[in-house]
C-alpha atoms as a PDB file:
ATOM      1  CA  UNK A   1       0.000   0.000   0.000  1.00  0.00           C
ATOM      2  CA  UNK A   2       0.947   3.406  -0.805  1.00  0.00           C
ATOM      3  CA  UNK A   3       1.388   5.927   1.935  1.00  0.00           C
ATOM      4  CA  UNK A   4       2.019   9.008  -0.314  1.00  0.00           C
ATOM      5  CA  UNK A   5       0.226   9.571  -3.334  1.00  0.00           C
ATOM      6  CA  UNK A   6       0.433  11.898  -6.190  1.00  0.00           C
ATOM      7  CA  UNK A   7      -2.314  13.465  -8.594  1.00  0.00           C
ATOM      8  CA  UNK A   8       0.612  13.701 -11.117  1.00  0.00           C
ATOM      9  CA  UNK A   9       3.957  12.257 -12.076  1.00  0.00           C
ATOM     10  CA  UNK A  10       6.976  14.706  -9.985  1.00  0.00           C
ATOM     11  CA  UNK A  11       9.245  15.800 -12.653  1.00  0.00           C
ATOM     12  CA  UNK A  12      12.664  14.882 -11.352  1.00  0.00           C
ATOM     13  CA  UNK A  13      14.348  14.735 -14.143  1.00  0.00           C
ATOM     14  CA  UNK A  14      14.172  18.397 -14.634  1.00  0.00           C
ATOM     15  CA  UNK A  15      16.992  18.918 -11.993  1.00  0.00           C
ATOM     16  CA  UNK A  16      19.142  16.105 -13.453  1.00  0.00           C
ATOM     17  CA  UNK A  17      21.702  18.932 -14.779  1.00  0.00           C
ATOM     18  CA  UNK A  18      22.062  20.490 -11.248  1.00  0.00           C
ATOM     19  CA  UNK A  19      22.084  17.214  -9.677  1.00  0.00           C
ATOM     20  CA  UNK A  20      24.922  15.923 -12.369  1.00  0.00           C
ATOM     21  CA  UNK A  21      26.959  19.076 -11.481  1.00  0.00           C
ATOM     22  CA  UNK A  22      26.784  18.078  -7.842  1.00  0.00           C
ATOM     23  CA  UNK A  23      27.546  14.473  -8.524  1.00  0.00           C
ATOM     24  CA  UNK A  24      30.762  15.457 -10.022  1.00  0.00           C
ATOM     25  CA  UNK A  25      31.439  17.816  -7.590  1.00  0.00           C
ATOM     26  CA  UNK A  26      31.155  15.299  -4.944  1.00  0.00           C
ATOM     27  CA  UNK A  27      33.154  13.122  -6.160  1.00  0.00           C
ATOM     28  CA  UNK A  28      36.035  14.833  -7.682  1.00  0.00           C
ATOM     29  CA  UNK A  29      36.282  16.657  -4.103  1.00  0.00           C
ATOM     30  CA  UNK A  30      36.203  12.749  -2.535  1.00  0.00           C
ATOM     31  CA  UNK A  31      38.808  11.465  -5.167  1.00  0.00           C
ATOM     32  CA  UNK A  32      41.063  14.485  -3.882  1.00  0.00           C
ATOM     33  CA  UNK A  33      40.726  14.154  -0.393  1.00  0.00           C
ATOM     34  CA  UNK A  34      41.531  10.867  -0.695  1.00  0.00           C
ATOM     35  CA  UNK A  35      44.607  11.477  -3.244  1.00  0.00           C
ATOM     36  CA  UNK A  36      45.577  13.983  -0.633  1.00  0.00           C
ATOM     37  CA  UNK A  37      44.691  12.455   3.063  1.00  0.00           C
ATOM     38  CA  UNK A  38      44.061   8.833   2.426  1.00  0.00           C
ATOM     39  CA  UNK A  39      42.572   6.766   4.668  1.00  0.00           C
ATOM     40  CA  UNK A  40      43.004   6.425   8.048  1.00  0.00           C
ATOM     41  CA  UNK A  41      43.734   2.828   7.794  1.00  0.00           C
ATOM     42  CA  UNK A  42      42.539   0.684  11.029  1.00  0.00           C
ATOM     43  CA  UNK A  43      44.954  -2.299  13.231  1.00  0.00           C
ATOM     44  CA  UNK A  44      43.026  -4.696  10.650  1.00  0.00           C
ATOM     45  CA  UNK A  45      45.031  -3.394   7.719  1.00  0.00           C
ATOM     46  CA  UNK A  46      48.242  -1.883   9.222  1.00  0.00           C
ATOM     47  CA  UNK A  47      49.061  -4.050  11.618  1.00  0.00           C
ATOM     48  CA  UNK A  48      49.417  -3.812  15.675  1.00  0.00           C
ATOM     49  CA  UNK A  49      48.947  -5.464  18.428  1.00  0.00           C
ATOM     50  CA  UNK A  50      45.897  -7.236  20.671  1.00  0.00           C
ATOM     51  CA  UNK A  51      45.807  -7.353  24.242  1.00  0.00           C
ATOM     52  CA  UNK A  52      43.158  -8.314  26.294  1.00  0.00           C
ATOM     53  CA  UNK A  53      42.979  -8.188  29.678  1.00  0.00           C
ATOM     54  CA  UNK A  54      40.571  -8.736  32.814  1.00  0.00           C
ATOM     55  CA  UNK A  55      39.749  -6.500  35.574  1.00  0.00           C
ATOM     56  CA  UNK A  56      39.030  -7.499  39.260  1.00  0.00           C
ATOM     57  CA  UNK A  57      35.583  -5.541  38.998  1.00  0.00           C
ATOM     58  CA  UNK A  58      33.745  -4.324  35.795  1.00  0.00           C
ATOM     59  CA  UNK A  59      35.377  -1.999  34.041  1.00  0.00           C
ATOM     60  CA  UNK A  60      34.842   1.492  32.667  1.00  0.00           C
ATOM     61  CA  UNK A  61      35.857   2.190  29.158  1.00  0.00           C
ATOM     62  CA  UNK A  62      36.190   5.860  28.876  1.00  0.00           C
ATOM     63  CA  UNK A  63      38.815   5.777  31.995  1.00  0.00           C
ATOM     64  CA  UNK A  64      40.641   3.326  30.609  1.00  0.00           C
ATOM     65  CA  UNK A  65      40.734   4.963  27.581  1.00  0.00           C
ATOM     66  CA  UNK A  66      41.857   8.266  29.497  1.00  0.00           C
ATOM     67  CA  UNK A  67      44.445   6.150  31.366  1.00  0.00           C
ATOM     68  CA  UNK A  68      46.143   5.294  28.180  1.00  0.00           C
ATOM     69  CA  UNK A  69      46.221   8.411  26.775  1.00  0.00           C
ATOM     70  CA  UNK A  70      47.736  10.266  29.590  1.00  0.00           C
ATOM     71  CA  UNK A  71      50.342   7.212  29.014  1.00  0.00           C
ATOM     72  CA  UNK A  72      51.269   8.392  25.659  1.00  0.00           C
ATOM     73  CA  UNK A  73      49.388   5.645  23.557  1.00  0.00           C
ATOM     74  CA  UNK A  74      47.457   7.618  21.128  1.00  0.00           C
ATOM     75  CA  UNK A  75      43.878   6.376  20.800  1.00  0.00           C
ATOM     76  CA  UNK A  76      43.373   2.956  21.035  1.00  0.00           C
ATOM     77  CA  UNK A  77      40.143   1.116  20.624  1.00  0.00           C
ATOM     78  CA  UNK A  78      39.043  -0.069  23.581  1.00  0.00           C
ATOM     79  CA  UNK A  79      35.879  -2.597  23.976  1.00  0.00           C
ATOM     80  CA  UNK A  80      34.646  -5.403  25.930  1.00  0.00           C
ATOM     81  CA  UNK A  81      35.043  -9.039  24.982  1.00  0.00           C
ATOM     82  CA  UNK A  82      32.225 -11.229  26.155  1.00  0.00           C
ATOM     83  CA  UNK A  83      31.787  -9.488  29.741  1.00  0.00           C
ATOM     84  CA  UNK A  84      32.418  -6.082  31.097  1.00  0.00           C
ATOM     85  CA  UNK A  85      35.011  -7.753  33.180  1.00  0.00           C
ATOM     86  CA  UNK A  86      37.257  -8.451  29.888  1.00  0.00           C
ATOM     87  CA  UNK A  87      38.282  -5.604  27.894  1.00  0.00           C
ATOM     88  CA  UNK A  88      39.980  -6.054  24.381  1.00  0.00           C
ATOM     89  CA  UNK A  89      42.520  -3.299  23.417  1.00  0.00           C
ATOM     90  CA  UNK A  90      43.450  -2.737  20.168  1.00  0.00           C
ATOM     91  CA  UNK A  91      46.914  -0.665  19.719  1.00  0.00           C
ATOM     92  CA  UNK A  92      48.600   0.409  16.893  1.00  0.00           C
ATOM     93  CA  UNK A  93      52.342   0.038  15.811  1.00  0.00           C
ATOM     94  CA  UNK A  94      54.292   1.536  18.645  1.00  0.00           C
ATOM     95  CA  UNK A  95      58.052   2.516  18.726  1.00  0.00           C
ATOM     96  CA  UNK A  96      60.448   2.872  21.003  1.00  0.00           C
ATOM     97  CA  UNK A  97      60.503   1.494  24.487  1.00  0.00           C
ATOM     98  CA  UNK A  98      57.045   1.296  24.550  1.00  0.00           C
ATOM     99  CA  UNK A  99      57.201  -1.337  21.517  1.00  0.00           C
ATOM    100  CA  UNK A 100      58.884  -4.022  24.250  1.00  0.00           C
ATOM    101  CA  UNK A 101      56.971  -5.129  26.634  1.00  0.00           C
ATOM    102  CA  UNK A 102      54.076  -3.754  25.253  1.00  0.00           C
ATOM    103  CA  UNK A 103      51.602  -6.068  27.483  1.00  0.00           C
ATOM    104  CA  UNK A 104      53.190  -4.934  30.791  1.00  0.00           C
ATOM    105  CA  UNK A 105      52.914  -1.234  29.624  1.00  0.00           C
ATOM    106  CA  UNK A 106      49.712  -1.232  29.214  1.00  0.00           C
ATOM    107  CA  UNK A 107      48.592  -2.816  32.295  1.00  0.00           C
ATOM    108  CA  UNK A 108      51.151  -0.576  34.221  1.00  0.00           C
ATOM    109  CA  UNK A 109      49.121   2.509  32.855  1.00  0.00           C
ATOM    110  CA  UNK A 110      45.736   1.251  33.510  1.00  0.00           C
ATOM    111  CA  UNK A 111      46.728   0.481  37.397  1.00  0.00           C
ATOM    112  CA  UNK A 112      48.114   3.858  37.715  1.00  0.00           C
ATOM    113  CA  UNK A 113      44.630   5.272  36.987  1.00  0.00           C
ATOM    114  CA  UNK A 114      42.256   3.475  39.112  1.00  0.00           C
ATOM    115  CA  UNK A 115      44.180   0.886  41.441  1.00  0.00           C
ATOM    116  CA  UNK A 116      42.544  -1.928  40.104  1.00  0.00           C
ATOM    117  CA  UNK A 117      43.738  -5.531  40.162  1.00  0.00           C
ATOM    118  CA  UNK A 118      44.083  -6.012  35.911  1.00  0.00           C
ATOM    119  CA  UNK A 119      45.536  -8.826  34.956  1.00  0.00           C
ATOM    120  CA  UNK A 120      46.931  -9.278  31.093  1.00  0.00           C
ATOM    121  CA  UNK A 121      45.535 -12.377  29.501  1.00  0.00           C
ATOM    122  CA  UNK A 122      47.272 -12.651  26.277  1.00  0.00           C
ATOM    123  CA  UNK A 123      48.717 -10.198  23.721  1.00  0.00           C
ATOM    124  CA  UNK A 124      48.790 -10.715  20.163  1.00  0.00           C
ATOM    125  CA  UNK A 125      50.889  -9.082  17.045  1.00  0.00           C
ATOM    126  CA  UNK A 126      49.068  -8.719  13.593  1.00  0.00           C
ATOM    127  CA  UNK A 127      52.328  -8.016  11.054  1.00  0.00           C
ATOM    128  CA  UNK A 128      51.881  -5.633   8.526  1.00  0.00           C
ATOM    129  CA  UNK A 129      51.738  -8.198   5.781  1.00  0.00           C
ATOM    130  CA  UNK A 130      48.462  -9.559   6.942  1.00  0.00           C
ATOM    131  CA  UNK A 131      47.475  -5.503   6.606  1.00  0.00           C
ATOM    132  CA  UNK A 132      48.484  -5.358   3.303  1.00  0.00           C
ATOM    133  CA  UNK A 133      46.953  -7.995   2.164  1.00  0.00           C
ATOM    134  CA  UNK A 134      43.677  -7.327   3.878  1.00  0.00           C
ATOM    135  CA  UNK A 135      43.999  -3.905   1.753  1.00  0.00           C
ATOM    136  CA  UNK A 136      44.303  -5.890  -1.418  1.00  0.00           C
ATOM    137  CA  UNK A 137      41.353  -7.945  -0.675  1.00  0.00           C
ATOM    138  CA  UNK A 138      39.290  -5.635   0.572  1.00  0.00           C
ATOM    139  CA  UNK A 139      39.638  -3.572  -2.373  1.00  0.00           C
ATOM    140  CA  UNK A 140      39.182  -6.838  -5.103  1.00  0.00           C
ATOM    141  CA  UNK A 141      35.784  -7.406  -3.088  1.00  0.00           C
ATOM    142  CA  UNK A 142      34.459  -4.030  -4.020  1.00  0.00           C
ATOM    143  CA  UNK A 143      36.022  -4.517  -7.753  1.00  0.00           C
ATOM    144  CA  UNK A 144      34.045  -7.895  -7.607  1.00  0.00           C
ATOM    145  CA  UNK A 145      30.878  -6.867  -6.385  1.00  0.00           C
ATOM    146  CA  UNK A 146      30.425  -4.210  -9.119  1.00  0.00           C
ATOM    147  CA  UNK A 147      31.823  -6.330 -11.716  1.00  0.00           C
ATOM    148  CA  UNK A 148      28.952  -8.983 -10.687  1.00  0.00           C
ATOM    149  CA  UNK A 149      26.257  -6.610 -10.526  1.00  0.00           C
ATOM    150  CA  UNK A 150      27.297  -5.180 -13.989  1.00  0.00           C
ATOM    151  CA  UNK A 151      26.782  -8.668 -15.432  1.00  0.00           C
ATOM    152  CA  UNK A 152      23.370  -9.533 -13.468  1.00  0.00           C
ATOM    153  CA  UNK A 153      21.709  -6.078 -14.546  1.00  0.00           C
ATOM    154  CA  UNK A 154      22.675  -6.654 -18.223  1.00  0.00           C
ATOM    155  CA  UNK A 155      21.068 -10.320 -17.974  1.00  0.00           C
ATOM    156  CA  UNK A 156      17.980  -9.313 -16.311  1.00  0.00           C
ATOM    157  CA  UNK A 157      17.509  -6.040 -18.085  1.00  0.00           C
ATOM    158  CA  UNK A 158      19.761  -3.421 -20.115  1.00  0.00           C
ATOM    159  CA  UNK A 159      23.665  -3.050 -20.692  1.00  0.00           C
ATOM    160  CA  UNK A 160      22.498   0.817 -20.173  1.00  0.00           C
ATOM    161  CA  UNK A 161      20.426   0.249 -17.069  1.00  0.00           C
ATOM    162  CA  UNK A 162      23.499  -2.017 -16.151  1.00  0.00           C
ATOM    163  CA  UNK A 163      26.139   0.584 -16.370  1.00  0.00           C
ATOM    164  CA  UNK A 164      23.604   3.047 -15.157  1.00  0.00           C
ATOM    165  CA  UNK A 165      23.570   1.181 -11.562  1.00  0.00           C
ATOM    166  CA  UNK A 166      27.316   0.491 -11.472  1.00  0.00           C
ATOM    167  CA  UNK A 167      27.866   4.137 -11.908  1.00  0.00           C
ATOM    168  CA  UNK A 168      25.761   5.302  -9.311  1.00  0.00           C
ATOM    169  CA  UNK A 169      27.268   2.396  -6.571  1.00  0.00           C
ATOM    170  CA  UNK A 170      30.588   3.432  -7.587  1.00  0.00           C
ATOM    171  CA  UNK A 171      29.514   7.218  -6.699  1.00  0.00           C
ATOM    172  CA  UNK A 172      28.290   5.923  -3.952  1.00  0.00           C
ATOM    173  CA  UNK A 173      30.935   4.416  -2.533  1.00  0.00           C
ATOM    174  CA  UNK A 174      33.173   6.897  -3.430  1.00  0.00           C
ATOM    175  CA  UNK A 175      31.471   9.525  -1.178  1.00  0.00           C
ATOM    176  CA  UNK A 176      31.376   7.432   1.505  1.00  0.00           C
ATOM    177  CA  UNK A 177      35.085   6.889   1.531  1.00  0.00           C
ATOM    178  CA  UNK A 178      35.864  11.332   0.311  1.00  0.00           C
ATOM    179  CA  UNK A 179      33.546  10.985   3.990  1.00  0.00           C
ATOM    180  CA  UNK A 180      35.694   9.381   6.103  1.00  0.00           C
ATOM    181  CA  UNK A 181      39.068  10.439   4.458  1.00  0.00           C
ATOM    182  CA  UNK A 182      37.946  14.083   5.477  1.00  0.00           C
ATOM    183  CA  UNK A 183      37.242  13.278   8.581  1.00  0.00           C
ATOM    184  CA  UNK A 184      40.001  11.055   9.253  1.00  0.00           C
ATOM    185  CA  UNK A 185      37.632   8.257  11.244  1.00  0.00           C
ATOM    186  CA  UNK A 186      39.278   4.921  11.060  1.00  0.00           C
ATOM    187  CA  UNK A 187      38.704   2.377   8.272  1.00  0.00           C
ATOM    188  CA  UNK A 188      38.649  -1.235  10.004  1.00  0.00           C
ATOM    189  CA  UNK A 189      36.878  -3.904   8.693  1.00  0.00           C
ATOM    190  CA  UNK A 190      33.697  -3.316  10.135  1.00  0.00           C
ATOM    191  CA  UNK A 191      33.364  -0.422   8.158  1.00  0.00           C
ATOM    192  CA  UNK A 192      34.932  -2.385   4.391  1.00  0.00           C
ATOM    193  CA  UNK A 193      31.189  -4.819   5.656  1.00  0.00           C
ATOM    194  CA  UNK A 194      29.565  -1.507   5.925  1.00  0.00           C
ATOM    195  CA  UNK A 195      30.362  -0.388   2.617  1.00  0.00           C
ATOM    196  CA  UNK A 196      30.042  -3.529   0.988  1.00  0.00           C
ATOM    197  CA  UNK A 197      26.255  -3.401   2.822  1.00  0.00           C
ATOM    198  CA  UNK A 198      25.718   0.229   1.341  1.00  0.00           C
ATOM    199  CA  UNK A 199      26.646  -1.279  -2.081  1.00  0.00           C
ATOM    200  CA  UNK A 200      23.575  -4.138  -1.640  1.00  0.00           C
ATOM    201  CA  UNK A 201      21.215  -1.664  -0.189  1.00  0.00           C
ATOM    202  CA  UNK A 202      22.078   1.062  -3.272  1.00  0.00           C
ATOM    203  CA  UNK A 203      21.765  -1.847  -6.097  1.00  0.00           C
ATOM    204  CA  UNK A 204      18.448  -3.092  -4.033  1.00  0.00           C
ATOM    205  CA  UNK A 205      16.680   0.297  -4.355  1.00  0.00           C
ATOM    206  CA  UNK A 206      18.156   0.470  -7.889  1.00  0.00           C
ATOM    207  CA  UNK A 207      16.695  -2.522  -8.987  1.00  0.00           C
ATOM    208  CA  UNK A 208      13.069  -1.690  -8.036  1.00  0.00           C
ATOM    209  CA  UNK A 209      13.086   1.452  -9.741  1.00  0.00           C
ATOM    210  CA  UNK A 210      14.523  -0.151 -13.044  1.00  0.00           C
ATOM    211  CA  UNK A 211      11.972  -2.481 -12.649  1.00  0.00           C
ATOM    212  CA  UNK A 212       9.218   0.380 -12.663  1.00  0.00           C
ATOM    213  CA  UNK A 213      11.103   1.926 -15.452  1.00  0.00           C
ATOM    214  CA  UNK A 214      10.988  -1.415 -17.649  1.00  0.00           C
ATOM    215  CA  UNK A 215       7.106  -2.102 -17.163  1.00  0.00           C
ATOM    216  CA  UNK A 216       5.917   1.750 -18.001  1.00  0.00           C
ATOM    217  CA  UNK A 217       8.393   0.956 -20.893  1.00  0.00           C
ATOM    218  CA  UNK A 218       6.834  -2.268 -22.071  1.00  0.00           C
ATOM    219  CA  UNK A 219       2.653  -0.709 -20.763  1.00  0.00           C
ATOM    220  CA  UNK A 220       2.937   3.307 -21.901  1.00  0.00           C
ATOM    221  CA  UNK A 221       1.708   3.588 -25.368  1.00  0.00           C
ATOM    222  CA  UNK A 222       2.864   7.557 -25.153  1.00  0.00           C
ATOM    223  CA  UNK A 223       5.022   9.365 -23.625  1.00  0.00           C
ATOM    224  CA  UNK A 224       9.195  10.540 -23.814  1.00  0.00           C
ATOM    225  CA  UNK A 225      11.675   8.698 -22.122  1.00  0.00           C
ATOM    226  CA  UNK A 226      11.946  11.234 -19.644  1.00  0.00           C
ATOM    227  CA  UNK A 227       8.361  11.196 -18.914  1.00  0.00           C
ATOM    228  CA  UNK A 228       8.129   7.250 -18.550  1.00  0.00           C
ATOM    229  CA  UNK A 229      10.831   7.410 -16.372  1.00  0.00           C
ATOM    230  CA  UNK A 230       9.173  10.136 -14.349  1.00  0.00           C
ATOM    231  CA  UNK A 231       6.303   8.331 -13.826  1.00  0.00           C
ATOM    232  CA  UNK A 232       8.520   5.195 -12.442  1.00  0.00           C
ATOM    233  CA  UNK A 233      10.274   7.603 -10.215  1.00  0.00           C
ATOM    234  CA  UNK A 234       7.137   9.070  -8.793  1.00  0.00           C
ATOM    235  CA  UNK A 235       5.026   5.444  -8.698  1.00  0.00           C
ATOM    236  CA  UNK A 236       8.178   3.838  -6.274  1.00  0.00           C
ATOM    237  CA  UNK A 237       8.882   7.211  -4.209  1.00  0.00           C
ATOM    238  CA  UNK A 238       7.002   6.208  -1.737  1.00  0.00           C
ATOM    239  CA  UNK A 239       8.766   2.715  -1.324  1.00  0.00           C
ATOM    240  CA  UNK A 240      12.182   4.699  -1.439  1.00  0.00           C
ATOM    241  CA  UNK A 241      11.242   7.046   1.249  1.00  0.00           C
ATOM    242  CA  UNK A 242       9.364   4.266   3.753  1.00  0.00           C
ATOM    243  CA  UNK A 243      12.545   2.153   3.127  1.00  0.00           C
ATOM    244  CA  UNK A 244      15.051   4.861   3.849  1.00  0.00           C
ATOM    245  CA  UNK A 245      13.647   6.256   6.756  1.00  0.00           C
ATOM    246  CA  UNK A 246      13.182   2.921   8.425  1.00  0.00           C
ATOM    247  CA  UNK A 247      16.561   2.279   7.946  1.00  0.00           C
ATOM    248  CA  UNK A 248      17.496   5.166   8.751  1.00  0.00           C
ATOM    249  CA  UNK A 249      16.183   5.112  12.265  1.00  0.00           C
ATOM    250  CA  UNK A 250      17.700   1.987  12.842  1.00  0.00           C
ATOM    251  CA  UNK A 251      21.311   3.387  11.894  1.00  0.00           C
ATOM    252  CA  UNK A 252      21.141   6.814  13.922  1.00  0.00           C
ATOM    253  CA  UNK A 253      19.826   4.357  17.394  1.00  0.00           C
ATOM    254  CA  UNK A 254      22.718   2.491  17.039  1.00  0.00           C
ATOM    255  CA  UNK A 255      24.812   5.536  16.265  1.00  0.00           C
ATOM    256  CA  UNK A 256      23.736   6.967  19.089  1.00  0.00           C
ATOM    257  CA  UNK A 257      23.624   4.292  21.745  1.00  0.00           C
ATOM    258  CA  UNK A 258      25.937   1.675  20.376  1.00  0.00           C
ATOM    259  CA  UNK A 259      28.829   2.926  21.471  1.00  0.00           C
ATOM    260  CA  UNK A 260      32.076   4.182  20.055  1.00  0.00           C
ATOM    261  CA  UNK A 261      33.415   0.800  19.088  1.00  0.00           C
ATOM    262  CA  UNK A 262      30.585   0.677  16.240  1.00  0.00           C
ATOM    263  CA  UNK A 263      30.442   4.732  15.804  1.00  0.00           C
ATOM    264  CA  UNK A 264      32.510   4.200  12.645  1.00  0.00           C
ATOM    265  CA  UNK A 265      30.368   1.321  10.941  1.00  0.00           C
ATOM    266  CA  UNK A 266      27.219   3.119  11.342  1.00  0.00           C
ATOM    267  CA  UNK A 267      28.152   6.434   9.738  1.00  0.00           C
ATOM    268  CA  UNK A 268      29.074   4.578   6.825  1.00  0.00           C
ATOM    269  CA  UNK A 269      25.966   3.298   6.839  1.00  0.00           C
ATOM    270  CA  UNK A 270      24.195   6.886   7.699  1.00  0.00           C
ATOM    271  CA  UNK A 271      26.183   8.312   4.881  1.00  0.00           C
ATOM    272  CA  UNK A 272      25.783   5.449   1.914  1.00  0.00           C
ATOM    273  CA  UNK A 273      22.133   5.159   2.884  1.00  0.00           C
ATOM    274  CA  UNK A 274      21.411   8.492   2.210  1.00  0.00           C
ATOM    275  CA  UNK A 275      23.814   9.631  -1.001  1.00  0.00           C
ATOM    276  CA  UNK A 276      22.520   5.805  -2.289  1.00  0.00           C
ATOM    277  CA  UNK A 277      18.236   7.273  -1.966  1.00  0.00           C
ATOM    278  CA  UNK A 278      19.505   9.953  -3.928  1.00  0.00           C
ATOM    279  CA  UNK A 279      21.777   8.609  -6.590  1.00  0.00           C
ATOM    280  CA  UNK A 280      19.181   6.127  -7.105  1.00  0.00           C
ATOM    281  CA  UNK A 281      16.825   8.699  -8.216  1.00  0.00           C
ATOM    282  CA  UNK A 282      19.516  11.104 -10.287  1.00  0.00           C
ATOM    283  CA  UNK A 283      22.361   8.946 -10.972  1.00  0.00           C
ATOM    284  CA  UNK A 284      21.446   5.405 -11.962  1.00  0.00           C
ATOM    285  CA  UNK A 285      18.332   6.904 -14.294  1.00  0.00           C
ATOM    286  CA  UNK A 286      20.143   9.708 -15.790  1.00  0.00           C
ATOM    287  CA  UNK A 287      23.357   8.282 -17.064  1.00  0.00           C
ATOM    288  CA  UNK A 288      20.783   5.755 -18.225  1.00  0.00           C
ATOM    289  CA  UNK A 289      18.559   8.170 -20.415  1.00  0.00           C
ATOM    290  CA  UNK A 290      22.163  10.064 -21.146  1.00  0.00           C
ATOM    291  CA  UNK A 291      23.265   6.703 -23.150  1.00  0.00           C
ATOM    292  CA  UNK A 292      20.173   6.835 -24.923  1.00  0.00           C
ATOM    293  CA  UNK A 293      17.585   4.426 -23.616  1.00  0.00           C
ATOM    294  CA  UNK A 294      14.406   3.569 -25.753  1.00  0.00           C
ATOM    295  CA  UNK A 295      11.196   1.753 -25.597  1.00  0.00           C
ATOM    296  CA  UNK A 296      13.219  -0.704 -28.358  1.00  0.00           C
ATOM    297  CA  UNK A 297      15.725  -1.859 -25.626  1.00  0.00           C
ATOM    298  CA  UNK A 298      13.289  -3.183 -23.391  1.00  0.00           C
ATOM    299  CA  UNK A 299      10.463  -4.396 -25.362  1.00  0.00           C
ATOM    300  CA  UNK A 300      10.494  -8.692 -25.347  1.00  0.00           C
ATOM    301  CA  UNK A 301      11.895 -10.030 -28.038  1.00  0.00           C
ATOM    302  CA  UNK A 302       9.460 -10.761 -30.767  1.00  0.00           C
ATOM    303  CA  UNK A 303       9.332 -15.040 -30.884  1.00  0.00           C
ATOM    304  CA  UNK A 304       8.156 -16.107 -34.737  1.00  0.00           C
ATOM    305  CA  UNK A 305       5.611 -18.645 -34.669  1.00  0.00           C
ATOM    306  CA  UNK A 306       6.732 -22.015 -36.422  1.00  0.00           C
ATOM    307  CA  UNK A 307       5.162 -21.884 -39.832  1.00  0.00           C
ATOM    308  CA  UNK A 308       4.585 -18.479 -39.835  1.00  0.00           C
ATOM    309  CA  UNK A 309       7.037 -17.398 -43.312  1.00  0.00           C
ATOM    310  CA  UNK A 310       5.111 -20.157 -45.210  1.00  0.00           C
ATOM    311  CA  UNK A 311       3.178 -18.896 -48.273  1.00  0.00           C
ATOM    312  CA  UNK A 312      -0.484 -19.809 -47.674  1.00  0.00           C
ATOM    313  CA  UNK A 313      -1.962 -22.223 -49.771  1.00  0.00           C
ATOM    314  CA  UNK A 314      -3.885 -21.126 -52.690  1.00  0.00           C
END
């Protein structure tokens, strides 16, 4: 059931121009931040270390976050592992004399802060050749992803619907990581599943409104490209907007109250959710139209009948 109806077809393809000109602004800006800053790469791709280690009473985060920053350890993620007894710190590459005895530092400068019995359980290194290599695949699963989605939207409808969609995830996805280059928040692999997530939800929105698009093309006797695609536009808004802001309000709870550990992973999802609503509208469509889609390319082929070229008998 529809919850917002319209007397007439919205004409968003009227603003396609403007909203072109801000899709290449957006992501030229994004492909030079990140030329410029990079990423701020997480302990899953540059290597570090793991400790855990298990307080006497349950323990509070932010101190022991504090603690280790008034011991010189940068910012290290800090969560709990299983109970709020254990506590799982994540540090990056350290040198020095902090880089021996790493374990024993760190449970020095936690005791110094609240007098606690801690006790270190184990300590483990991740080389940076694992990083790299994470890097490598990370990046061939995004390369993948498209590439597999380019093949399954030619099959099921258009080579320019295709390339439409793998436009629009790959603007996606390139805002999302202009997002967090700017703002220097740390790319772990929770947030490489977030994007890959963003990619699914983006293609999944996508889809439905090139399926709208195919059926006015195949049903509407009259009409311009523009305006059959219009009318698909307006006829799934309301899908697109009920979707979205359900989501939505799922992502900003858990952005608010899940905690810093999984701050990162939802505001990749907060910001692919929302560029993906609107590129599905005035990306995947318009490059679409731009390459010159026609009632001929998604009409069903025409099947002769057997017999049908035989001269009828006098």
């Amino acid at each position: 059931m529809e919850i917002f109806k319209f007397k007439r077809d919205l004409d968003f393809l009227k603003l396609r121009l403007p909203a072109a000109i801000l899709s290449l602004l957006l992501v030229s800006a994004s492909i030079g931040i990140l030329v410029v800053k990079g990423l701020n790469w997480g302990l899953d791709f540059t290597g570090g270390t793991l400790i855990e280690v298990n307080f006497a009473k349950p323990a509070d985060l932010e101190q022991v976050r504090g603690e280790l920053a008034k011991g010189g350890f940068g910012e290290p993620a800090v969560q709990f592992f299983g109970t709020s007894r254990d506590v799982l710190i994540r540090m990056p590459p350290q040198e020095g004399a902090k880089a021996a005895n790493l374990g024993d530092h760190i449970v020095a400068s936690i005791k110094a802060g609240n007098g606690e019995e801690v006790t270190l359980k184990r300590i483990e290194f991740v080389g940076p050749s694992v990083g790299d290599e994470l890097v490598e695949q990370g990046g061939l699963a995004v390369f993948v992803a498209l590439l597999c989605i380019l093949l399954y939207v030619s099959v099921r409808f258009e080579w320019k619907l295709a390339l439409g969609s793998v436009v629009a995830l790959a603007h996606d996805v390139t805002i999302t990581l202009g997002f967090f280059s700017l703002l220097g928040i740390e790319f772990d692999l929770t947030v490489l599943a977030a994007v890959l997530t963003v990619i699914g939800y983006s293609l999944n929105d996508t889809i439905v409104v090139f399926d709208r698009i195919r059926e006015n093309f195949r049903k509407m006797r009259k009409g311009t490209p523009e305006e059959i695609t219009n009318n698909a536009l307006t006829a799934t808004l309301s899908r697109t907007i009920m979707t979205s802001a359900t989501t939505l309000f799922v992502v900003i709870a858990i952005f608010a109250v899940g905690g810093p550990v999984i701050h990162a992973f939802a505001a990749a999802l907060l910001m692919g959710i929302t560029v993906g609503t609107y590129s599905s509208i005035y990306v995947a469509s318009a490059v679409a139209l731009k390459l010159g889609l026609s009632k001929e390319d998604l009409m069903p082929p025409q099947v002769e009948k057997e017999g049908a070229d035989l001269d009828p008998l006098p």
